[in-house]
PDB file of N, CA and C in Angstrom:
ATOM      1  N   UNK A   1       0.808  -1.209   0.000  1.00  0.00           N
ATOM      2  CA  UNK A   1       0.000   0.000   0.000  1.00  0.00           C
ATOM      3  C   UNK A   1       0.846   1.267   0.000  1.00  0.00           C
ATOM      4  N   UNK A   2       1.949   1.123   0.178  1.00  0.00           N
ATOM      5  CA  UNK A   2       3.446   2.408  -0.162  1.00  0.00           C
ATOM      6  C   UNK A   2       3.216   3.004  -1.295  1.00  0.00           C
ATOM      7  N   UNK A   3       2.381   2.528  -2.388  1.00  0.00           N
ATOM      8  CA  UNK A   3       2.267   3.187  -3.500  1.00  0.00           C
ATOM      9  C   UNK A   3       1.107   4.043  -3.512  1.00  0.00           C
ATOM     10  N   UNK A   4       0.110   3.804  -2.753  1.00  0.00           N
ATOM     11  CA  UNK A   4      -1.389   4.066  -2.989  1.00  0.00           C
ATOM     12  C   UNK A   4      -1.674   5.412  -1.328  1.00  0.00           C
ATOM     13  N   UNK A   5      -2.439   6.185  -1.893  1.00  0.00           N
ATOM     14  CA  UNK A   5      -2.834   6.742  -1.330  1.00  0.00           C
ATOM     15  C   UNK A   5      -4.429   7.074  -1.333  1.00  0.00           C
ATOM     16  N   UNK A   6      -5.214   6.917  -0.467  1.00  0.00           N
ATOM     17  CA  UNK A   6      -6.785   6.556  -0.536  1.00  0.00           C
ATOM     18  C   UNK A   6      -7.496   7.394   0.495  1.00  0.00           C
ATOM     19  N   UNK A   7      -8.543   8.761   0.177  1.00  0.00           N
ATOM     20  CA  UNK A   7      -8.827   9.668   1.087  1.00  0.00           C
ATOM     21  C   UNK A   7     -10.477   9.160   0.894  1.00  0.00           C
ATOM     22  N   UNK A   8     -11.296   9.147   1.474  1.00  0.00           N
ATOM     23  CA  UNK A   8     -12.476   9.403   1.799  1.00  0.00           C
ATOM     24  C   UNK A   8     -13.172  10.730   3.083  1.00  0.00           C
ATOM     25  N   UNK A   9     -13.697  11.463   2.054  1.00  0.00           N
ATOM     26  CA  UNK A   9     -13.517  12.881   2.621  1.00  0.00           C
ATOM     27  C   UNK A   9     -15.296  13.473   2.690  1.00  0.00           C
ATOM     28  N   UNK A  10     -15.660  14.185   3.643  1.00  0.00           N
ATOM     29  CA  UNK A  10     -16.815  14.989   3.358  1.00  0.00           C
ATOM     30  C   UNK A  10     -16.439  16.090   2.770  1.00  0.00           C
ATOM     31  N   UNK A  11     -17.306  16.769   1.926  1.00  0.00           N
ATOM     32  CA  UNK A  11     -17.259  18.769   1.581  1.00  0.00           C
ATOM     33  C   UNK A  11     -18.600  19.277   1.364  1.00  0.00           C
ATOM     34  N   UNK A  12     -18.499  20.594   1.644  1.00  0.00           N
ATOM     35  CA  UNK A  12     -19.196  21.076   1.937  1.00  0.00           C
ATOM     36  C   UNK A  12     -20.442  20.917   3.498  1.00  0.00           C
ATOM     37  N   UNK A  13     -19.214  20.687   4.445  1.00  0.00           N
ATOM     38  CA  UNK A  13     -19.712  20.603   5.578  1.00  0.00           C
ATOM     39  C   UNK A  13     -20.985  21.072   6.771  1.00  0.00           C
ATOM     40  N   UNK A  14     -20.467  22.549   6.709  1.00  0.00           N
ATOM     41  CA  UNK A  14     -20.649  23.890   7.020  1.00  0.00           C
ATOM     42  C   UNK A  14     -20.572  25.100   6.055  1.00  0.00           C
ATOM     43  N   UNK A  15     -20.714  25.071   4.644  1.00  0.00           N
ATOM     44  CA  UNK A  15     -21.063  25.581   3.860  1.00  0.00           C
ATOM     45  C   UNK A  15     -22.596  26.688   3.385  1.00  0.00           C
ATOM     46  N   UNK A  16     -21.922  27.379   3.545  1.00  0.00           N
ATOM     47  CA  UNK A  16     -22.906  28.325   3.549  1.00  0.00           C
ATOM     48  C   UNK A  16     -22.574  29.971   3.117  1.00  0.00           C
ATOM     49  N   UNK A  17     -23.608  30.442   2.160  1.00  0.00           N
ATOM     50  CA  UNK A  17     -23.148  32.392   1.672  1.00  0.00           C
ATOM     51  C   UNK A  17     -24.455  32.890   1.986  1.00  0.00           C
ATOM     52  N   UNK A  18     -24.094  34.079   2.813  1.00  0.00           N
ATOM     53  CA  UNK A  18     -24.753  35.009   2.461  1.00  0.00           C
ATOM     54  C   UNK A  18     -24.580  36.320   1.600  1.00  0.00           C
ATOM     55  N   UNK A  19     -25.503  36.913   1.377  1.00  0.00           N
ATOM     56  CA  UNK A  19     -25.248  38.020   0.468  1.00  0.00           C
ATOM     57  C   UNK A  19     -25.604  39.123   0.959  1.00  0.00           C
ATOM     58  N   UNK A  20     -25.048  40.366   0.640  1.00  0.00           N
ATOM     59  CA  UNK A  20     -25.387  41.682   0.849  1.00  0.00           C
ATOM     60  C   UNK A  20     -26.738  42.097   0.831  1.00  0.00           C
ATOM     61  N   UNK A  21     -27.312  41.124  -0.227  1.00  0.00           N
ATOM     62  CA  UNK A  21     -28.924  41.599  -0.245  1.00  0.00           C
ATOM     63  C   UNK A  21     -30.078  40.723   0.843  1.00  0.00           C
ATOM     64  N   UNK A  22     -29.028  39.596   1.344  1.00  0.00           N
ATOM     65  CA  UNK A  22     -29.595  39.464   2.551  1.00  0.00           C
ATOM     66  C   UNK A  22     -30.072  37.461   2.398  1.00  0.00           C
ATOM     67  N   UNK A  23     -29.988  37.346   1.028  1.00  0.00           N
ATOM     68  CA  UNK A  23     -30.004  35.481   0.370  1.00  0.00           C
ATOM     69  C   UNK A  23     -29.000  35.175   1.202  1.00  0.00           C
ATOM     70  N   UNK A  24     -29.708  33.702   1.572  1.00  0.00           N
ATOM     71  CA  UNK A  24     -28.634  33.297   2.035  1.00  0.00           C
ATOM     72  C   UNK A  24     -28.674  31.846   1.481  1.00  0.00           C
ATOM     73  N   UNK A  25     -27.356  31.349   0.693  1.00  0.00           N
ATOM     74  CA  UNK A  25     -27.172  29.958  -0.210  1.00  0.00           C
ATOM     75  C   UNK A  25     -26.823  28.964   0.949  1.00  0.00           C
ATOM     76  N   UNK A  26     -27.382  27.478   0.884  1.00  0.00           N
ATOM     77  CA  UNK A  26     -26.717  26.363   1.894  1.00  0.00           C
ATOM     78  C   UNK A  26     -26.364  25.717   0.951  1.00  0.00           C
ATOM     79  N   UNK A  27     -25.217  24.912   1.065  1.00  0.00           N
ATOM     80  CA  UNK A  27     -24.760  23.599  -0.098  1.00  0.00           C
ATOM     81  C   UNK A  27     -25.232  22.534   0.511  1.00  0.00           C
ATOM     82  N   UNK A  28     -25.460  21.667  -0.287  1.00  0.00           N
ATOM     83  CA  UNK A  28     -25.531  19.629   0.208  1.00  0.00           C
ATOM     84  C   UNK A  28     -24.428  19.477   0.727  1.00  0.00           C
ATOM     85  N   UNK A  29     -24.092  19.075   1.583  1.00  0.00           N
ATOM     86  CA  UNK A  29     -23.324  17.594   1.991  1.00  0.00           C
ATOM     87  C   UNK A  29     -22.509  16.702   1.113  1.00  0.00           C
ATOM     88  N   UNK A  30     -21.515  16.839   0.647  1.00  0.00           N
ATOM     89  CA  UNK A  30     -21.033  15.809  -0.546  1.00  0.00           C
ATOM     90  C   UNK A  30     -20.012  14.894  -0.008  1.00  0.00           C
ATOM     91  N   UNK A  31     -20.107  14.077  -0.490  1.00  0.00           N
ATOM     92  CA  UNK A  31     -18.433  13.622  -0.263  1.00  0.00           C
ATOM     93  C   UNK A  31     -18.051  12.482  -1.386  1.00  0.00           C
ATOM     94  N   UNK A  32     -16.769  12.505  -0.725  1.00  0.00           N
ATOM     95  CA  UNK A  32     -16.200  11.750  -2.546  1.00  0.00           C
ATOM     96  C   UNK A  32     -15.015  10.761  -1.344  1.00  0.00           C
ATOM     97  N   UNK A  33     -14.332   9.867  -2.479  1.00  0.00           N
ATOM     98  CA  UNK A  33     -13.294   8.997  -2.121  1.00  0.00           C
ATOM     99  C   UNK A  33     -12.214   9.254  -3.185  1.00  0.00           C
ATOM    100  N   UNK A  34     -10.867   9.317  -3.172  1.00  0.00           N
ATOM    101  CA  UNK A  34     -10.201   9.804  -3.917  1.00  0.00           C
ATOM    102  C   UNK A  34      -9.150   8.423  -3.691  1.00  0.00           C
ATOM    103  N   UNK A  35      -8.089   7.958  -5.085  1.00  0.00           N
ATOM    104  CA  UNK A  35      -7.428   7.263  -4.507  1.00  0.00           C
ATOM    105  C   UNK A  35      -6.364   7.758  -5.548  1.00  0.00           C
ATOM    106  N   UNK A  36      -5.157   7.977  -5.590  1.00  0.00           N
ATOM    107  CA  UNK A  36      -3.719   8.221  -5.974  1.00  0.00           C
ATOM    108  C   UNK A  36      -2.745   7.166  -6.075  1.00  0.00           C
ATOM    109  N   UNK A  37      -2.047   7.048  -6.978  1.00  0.00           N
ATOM    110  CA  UNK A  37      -1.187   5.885  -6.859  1.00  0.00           C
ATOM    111  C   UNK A  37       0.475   6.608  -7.856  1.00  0.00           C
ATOM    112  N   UNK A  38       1.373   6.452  -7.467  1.00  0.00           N
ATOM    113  CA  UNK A  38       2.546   6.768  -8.173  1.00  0.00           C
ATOM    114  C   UNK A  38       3.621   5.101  -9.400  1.00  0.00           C
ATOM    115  N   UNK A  39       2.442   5.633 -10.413  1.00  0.00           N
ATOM    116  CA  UNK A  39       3.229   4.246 -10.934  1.00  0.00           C
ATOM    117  C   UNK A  39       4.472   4.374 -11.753  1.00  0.00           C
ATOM    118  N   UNK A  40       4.962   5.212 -12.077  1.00  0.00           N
ATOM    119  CA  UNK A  40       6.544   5.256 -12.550  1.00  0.00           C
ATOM    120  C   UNK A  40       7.108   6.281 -11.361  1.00  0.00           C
ATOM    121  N   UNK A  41       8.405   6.388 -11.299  1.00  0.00           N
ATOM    122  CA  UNK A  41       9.193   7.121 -10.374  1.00  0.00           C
ATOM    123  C   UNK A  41       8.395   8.821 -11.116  1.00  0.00           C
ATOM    124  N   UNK A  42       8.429   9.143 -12.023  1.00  0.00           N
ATOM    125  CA  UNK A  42       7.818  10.852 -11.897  1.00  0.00           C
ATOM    126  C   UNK A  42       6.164  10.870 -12.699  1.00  0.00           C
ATOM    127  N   UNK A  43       5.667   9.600 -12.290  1.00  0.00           N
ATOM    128  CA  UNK A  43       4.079   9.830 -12.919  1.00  0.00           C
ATOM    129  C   UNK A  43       3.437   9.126 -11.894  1.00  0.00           C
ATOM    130  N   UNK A  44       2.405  10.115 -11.811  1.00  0.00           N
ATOM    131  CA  UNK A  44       1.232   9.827 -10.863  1.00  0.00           C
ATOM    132  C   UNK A  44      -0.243  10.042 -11.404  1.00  0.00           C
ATOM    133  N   UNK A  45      -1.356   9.078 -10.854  1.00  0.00           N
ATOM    134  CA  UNK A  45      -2.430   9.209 -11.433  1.00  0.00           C
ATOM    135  C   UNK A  45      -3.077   9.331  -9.910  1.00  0.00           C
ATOM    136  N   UNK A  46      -4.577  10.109 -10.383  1.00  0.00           N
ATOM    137  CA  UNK A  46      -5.301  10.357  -9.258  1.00  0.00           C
ATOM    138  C   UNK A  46      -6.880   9.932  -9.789  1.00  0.00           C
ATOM    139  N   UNK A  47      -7.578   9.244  -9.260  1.00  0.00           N
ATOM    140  CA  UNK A  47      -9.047   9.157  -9.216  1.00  0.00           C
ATOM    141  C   UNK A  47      -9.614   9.892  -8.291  1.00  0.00           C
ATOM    142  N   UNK A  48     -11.378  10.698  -8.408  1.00  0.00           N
ATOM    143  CA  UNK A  48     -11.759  10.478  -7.394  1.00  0.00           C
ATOM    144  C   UNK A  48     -13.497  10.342  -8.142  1.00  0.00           C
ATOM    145  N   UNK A  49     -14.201  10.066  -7.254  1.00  0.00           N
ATOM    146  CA  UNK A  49     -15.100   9.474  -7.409  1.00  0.00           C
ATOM    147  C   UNK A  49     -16.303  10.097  -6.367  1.00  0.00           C
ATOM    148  N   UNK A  50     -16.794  11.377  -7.014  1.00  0.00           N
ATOM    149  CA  UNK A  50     -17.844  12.327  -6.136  1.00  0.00           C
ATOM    150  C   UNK A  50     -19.151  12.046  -6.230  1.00  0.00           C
ATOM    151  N   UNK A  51     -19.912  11.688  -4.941  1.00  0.00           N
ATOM    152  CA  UNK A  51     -20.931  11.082  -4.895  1.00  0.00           C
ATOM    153  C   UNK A  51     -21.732  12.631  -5.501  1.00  0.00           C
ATOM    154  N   UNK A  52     -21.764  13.420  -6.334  1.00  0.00           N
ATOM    155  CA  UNK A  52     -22.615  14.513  -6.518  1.00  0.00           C
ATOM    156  C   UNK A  52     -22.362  15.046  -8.197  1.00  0.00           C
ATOM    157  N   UNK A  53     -20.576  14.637  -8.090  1.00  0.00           N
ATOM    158  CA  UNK A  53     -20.287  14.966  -9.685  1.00  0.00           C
ATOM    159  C   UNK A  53     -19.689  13.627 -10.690  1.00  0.00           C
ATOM    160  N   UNK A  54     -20.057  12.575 -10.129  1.00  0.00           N
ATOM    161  CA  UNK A  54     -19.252  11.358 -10.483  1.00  0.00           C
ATOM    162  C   UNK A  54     -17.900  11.519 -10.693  1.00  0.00           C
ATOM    163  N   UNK A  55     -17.227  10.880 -11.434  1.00  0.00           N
ATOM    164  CA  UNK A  55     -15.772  10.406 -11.808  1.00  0.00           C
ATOM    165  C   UNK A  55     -14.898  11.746 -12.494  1.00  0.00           C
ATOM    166  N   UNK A  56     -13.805  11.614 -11.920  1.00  0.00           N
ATOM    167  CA  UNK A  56     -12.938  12.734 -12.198  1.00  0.00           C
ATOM    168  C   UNK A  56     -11.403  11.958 -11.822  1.00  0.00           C
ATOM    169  N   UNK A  57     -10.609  12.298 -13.202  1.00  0.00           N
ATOM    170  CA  UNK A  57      -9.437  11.936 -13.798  1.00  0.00           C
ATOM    171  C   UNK A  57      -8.347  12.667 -13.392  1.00  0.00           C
ATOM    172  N   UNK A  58      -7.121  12.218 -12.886  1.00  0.00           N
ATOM    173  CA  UNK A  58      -5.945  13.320 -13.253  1.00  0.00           C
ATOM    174  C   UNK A  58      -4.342  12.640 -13.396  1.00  0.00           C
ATOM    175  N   UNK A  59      -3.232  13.191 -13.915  1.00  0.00           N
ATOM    176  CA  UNK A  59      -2.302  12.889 -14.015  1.00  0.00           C
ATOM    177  C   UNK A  59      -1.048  13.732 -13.913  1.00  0.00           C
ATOM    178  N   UNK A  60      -0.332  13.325 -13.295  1.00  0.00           N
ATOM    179  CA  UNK A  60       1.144  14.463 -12.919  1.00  0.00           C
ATOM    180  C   UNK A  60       2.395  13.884 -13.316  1.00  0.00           C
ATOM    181  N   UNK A  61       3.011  14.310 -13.947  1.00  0.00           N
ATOM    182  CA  UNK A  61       4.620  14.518 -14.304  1.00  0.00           C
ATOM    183  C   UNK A  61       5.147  15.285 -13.818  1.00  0.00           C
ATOM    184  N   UNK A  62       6.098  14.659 -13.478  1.00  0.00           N
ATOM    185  CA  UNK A  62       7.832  15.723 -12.859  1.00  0.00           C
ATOM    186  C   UNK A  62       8.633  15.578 -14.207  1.00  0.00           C
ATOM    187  N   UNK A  63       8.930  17.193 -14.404  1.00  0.00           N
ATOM    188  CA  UNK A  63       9.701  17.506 -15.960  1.00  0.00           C
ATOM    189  C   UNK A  63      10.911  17.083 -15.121  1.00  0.00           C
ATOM    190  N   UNK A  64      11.165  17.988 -14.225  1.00  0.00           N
ATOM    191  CA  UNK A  64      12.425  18.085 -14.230  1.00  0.00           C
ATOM    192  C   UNK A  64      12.206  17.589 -12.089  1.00  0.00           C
ATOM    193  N   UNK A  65      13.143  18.367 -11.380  1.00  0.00           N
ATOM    194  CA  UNK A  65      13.241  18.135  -9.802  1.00  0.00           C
ATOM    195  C   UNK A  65      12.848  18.828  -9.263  1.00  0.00           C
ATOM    196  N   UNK A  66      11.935  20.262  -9.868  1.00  0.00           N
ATOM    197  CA  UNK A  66      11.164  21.068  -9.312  1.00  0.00           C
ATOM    198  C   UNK A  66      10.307  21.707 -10.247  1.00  0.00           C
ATOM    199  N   UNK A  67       9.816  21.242 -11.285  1.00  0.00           N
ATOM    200  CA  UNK A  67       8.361  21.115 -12.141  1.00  0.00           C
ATOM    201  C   UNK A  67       7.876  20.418 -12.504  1.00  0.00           C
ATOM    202  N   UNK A  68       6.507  20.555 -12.513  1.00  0.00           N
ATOM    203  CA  UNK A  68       5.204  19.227 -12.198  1.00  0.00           C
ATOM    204  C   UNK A  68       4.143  20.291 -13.103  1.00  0.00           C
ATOM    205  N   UNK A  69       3.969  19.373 -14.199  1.00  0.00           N
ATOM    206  CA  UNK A  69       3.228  19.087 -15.134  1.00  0.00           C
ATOM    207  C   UNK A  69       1.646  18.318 -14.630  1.00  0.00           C
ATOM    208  N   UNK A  70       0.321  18.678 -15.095  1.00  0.00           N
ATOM    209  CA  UNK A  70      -0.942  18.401 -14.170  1.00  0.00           C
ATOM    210  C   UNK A  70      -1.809  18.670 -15.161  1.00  0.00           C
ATOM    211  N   UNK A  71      -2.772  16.995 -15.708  1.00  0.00           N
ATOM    212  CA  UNK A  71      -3.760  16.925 -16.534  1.00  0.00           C
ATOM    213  C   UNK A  71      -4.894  16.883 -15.774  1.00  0.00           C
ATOM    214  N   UNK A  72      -6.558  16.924 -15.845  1.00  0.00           N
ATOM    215  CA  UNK A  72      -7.421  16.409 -15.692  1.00  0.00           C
ATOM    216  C   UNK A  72      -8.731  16.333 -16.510  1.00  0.00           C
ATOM    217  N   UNK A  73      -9.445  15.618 -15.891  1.00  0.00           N
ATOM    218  CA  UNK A  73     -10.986  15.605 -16.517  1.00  0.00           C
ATOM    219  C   UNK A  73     -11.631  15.060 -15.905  1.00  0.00           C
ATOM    220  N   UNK A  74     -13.479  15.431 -16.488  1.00  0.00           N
ATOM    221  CA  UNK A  74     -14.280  14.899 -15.693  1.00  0.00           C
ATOM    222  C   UNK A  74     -15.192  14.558 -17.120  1.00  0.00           C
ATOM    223  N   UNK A  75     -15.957  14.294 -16.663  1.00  0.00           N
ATOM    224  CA  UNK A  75     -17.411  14.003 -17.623  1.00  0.00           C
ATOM    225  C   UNK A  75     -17.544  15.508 -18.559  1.00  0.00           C
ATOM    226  N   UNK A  76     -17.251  16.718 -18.125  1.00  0.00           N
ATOM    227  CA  UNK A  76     -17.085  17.875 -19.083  1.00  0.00           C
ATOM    228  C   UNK A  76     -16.718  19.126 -19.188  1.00  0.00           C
ATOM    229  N   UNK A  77     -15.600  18.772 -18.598  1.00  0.00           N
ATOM    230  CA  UNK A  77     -14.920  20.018 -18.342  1.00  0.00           C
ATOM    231  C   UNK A  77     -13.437  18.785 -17.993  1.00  0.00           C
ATOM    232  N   UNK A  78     -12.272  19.797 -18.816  1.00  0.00           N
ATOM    233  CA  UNK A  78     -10.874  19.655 -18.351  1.00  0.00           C
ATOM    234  C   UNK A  78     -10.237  20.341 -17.887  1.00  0.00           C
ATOM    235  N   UNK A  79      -8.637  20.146 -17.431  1.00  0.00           N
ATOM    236  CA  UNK A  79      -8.052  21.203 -17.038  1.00  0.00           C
ATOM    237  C   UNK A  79      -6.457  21.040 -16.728  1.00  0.00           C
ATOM    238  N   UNK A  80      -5.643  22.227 -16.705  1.00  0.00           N
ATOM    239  CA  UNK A  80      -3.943  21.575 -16.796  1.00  0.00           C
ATOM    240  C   UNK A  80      -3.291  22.310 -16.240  1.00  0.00           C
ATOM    241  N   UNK A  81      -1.993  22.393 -15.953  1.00  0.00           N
ATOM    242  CA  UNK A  81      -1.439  23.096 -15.007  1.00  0.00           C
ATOM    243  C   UNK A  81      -0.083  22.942 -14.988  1.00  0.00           C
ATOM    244  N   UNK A  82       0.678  23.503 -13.930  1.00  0.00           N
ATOM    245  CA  UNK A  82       2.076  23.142 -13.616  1.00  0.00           C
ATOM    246  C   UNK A  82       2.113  23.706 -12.628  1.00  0.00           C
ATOM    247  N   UNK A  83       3.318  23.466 -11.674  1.00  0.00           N
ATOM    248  CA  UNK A  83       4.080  23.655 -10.165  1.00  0.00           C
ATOM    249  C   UNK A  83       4.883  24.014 -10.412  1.00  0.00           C
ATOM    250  N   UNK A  84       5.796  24.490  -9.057  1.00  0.00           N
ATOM    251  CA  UNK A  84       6.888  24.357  -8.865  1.00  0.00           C
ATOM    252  C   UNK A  84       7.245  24.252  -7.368  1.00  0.00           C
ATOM    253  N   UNK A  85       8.380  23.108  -6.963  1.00  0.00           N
ATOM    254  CA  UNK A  85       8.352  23.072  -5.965  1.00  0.00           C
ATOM    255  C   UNK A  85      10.239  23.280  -5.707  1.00  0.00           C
ATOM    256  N   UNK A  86       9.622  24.889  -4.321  1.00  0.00           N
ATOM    257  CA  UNK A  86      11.126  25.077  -4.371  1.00  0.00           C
ATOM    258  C   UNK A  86      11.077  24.131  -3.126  1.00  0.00           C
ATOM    259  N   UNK A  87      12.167  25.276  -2.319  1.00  0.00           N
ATOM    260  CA  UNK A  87      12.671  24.644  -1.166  1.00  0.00           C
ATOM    261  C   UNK A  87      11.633  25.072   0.392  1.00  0.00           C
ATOM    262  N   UNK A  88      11.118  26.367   0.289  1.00  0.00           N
ATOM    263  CA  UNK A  88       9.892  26.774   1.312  1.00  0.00           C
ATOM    264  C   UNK A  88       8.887  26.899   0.790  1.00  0.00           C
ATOM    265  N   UNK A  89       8.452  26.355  -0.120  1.00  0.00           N
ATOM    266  CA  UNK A  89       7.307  26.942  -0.887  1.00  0.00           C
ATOM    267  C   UNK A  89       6.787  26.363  -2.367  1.00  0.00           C
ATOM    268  N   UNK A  90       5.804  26.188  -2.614  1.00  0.00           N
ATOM    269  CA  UNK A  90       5.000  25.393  -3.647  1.00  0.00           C
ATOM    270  C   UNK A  90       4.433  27.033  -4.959  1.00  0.00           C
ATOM    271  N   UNK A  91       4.907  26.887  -5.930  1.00  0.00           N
ATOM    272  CA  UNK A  91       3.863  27.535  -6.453  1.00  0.00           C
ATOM    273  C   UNK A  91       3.100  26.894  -7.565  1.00  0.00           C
ATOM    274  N   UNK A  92       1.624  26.925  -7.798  1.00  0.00           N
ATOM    275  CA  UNK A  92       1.239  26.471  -8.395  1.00  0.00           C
ATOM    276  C   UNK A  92      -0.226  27.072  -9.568  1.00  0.00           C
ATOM    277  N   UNK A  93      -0.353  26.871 -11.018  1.00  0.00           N
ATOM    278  CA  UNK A  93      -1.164  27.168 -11.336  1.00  0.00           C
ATOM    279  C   UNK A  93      -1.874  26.689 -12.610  1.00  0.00           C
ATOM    280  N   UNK A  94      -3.223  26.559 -12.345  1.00  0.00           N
ATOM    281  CA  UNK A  94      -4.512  26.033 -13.278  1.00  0.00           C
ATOM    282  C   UNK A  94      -4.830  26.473 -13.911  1.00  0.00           C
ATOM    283  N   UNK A  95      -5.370  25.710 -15.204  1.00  0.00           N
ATOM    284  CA  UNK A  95      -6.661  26.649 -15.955  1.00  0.00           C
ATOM    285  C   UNK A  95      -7.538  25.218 -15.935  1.00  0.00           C
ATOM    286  N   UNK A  96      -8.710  25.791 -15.573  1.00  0.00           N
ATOM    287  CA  UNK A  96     -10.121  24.816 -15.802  1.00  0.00           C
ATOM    288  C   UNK A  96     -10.593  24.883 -16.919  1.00  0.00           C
ATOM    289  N   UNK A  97     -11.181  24.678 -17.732  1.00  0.00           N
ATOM    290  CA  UNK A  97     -11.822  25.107 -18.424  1.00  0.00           C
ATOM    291  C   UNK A  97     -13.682  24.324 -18.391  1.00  0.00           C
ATOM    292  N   UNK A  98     -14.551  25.454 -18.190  1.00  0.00           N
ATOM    293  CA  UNK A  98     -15.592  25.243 -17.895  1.00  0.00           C
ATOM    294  C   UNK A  98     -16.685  25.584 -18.829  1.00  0.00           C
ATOM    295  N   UNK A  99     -16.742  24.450 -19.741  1.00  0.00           N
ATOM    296  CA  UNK A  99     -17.676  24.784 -20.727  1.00  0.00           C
ATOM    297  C   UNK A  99     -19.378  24.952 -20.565  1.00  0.00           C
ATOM    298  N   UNK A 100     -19.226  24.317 -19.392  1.00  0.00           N
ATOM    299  CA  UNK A 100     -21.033  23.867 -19.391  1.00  0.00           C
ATOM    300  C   UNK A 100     -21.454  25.241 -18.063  1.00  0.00           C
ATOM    301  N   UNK A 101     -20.630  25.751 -17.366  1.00  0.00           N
ATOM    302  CA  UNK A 101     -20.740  26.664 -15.996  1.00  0.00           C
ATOM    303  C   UNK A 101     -21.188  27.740 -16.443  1.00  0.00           C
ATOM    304  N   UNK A 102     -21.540  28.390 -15.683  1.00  0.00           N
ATOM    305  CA  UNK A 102     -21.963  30.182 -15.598  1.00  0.00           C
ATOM    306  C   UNK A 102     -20.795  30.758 -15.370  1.00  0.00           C
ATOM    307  N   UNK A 103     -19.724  30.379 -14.924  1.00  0.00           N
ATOM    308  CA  UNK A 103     -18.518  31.093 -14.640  1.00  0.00           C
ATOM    309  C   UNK A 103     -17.770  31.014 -15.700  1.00  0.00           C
ATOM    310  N   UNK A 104     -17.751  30.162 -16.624  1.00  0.00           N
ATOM    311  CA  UNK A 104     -16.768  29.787 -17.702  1.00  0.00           C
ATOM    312  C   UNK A 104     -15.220  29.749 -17.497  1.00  0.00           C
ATOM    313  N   UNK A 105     -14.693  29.938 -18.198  1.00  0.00           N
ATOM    314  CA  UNK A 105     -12.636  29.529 -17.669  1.00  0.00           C
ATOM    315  C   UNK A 105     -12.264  30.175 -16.665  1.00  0.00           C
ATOM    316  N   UNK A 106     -11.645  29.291 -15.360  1.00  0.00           N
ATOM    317  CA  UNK A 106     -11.326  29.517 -14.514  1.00  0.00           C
ATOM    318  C   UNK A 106      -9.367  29.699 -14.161  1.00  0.00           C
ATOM    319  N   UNK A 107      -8.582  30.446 -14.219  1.00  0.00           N
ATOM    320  CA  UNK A 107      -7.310  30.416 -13.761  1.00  0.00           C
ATOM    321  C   UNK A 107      -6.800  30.548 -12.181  1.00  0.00           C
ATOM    322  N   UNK A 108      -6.240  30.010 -11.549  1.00  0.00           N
ATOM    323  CA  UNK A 108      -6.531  29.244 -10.620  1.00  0.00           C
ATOM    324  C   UNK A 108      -4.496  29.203 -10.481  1.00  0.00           C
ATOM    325  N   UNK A 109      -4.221  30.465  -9.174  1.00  0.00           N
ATOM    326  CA  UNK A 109      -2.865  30.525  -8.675  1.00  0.00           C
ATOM    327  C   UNK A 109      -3.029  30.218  -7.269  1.00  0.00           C
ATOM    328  N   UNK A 110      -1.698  29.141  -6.825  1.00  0.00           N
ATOM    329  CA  UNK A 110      -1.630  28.695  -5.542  1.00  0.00           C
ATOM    330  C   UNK A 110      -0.043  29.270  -4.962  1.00  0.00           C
ATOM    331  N   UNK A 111      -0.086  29.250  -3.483  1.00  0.00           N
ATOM    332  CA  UNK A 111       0.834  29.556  -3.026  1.00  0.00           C
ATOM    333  C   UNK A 111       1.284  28.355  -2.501  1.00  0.00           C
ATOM    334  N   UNK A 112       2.263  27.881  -1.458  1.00  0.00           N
ATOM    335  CA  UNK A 112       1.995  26.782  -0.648  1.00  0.00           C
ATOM    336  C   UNK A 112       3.654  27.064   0.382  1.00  0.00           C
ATOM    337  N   UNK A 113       3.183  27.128   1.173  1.00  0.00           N
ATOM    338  CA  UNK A 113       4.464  27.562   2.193  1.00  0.00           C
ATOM    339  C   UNK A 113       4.778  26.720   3.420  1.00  0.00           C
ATOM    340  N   UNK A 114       5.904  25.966   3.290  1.00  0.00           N
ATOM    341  CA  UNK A 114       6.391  24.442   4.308  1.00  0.00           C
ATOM    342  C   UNK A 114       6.733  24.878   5.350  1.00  0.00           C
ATOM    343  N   UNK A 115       6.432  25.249   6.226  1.00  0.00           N
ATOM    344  CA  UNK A 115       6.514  25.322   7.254  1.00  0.00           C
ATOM    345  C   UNK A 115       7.692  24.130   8.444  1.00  0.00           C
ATOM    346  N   UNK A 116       7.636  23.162   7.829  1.00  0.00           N
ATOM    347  CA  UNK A 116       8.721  21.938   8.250  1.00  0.00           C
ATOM    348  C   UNK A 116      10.582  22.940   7.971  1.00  0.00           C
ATOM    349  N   UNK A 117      10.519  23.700   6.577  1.00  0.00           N
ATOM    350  CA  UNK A 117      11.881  23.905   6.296  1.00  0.00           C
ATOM    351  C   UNK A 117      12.283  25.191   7.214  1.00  0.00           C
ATOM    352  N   UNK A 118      11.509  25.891   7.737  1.00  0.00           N
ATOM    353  CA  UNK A 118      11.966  26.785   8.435  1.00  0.00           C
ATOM    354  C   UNK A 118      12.761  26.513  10.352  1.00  0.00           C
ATOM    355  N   UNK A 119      12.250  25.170  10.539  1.00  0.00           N
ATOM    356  CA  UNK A 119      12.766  24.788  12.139  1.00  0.00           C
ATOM    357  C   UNK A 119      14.207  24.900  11.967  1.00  0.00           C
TER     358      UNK A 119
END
């Protein structure tokens, strides 16, 4: 099981907006099971499996020792990306692309800061 990694997760817990005009949105309850597995030394695949949006695809490459290459899909909508992982810090960024949404293409920048390298 060294290879596999397997989350079963709730979202949208405590979910909830209100608005200025005074609506207030609640979400469902969802949850999904996700499972990851690293089958060559720099490729990784990810499932997960959302009891609300069904099945969703993804895949990661390491170009090099600190960039990571990132496919996905679902039933209709894809999306791709890249990292970088320094030495304190992750940066990372998406594009979704959302054909069927009200929001349409989404770009999507992450920070990510290790806290372990600073002791």
């Amino acid at each position: 099981l060294n290879k596999y990694n397997v989350i079963i997760a709730l979202d949208n817990l405590f979910s909830t907006k209100k608005w200025d005009t005074g609506l207030r949105e609640n979400y469902n309850l969802n949850s999904y099971i996700s499972i990851a597995t690293k089958t060559l030394e720099k490729v990784s695949i990810f499932s997960e499996y959302d009891f609300d949006k069904k099945l969703r695809l993804g895949l990661e490459l390491k170009i090099i020792e600190m960039m990571i290459l990132r496919f996905g899909a679902d039933d209709s909508n894809f999306s791709f990306g890249f990292g970088f992982e320094l030495k304190n810090f992750n940066i990372d960024y998406a594009y979704i692309d959302n054909r069927y949404d009200i929001f349409s293409n989404n770009h999507c920048l992450g920070l990510s800061l290790n806290l372990k390298e600073f002791r």
